[in-house]
Protein backbone atom coordinates (compact mmCIF):
# COMPACT_ATOMS: atom_id res chain seq x y z
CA UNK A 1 -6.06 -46.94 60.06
CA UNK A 2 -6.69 -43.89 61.55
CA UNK A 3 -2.47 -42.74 60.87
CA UNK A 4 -3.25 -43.54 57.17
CA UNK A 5 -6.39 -41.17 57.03
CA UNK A 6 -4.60 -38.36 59.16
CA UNK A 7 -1.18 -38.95 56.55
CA UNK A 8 -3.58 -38.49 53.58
CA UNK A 9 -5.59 -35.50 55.11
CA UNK A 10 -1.93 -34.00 55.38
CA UNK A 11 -0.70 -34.63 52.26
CA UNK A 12 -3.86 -33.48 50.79
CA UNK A 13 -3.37 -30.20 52.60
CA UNK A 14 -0.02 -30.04 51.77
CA UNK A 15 -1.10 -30.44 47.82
CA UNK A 16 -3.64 -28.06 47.88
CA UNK A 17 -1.32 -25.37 49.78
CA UNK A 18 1.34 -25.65 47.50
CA UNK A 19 -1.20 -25.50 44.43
CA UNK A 20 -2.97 -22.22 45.79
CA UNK A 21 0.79 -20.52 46.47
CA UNK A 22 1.65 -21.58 43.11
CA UNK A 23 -1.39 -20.06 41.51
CA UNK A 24 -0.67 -17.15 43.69
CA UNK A 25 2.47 -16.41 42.21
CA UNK A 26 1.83 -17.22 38.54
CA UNK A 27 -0.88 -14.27 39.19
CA UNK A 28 1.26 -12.02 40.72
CA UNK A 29 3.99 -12.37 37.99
CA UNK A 30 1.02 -12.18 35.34
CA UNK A 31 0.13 -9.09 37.25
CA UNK A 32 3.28 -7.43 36.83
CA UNK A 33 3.85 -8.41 33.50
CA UNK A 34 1.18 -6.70 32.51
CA UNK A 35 2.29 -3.55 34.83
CA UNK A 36 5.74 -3.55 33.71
CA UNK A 37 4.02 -3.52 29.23
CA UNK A 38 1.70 -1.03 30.80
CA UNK A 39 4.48 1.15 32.02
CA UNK A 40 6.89 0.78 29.06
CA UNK A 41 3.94 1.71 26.56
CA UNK A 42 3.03 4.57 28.73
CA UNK A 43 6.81 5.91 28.79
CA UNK A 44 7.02 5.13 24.74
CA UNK A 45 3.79 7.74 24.25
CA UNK A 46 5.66 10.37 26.62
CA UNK A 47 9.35 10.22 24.73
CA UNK A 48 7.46 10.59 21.62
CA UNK A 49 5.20 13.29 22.83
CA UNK A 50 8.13 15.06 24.11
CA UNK A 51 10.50 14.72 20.71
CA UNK A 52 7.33 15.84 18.76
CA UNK A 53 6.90 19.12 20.84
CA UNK A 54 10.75 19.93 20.47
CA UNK A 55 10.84 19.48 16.67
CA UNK A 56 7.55 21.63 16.73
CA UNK A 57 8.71 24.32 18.89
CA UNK A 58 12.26 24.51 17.41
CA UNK A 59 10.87 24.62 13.94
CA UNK A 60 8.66 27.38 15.29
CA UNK A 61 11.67 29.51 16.65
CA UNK A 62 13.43 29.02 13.06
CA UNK A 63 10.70 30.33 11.56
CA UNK A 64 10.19 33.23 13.94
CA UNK A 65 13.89 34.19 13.69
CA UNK A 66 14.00 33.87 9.92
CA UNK A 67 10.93 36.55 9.72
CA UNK A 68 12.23 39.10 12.33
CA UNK A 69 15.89 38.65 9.95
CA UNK A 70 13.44 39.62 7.09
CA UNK A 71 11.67 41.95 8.89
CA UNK A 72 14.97 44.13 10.42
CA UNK A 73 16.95 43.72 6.41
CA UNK A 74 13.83 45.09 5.33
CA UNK A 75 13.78 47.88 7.66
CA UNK A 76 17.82 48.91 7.39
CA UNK A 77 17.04 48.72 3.40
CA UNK A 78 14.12 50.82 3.73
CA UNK A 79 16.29 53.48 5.80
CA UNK A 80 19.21 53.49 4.32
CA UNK A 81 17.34 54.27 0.85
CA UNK A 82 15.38 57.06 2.94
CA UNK A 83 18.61 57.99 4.01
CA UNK A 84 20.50 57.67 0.43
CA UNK A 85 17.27 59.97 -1.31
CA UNK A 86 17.38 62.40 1.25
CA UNK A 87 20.78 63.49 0.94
């Protein structure tokens, strides 16, 4: 009698062992599911962050170069009519 009780106290040990490692893990991998979507969305925001400041700051530098093109054809018009009156 007393090797049946001390078989079942085992293999009710044994069960609940194996049960509290398996919810272990299915937590941990939960976990780090979660982690890894975490991450990804996280890295998602930054690329688009990034490509949004590029367009923005190269559209900005097209713009600024465009003007100062204006701004110098202006000024070479301007001089060479000075010029072309004064003679």
């Amino acid at each position: 009698m007393r090797v049946v009780v001390v078989v079942v106290v085992v293999v009710v040990v044994v069960v609940v062992v194996v049960v509290v490692v398996l919810i272990v893990v299915v937590v941990e991998v939960a976990v780090v599911v979660v982690v890894v979507e975490v991450v990804i969305k996280v890295v998602v925001v930054v690329v688009v962050v990034v490509i949004v400041v590029v367009v923005v700051v190269v559209i900005v530098v097209v713009v600024v170069v465009v003007i100062l093109v204006d701004v110098v054809v202006v000024v070479v018009v301007v001089v060479v009519v000075v010029v072309v009156i004064s003679r």
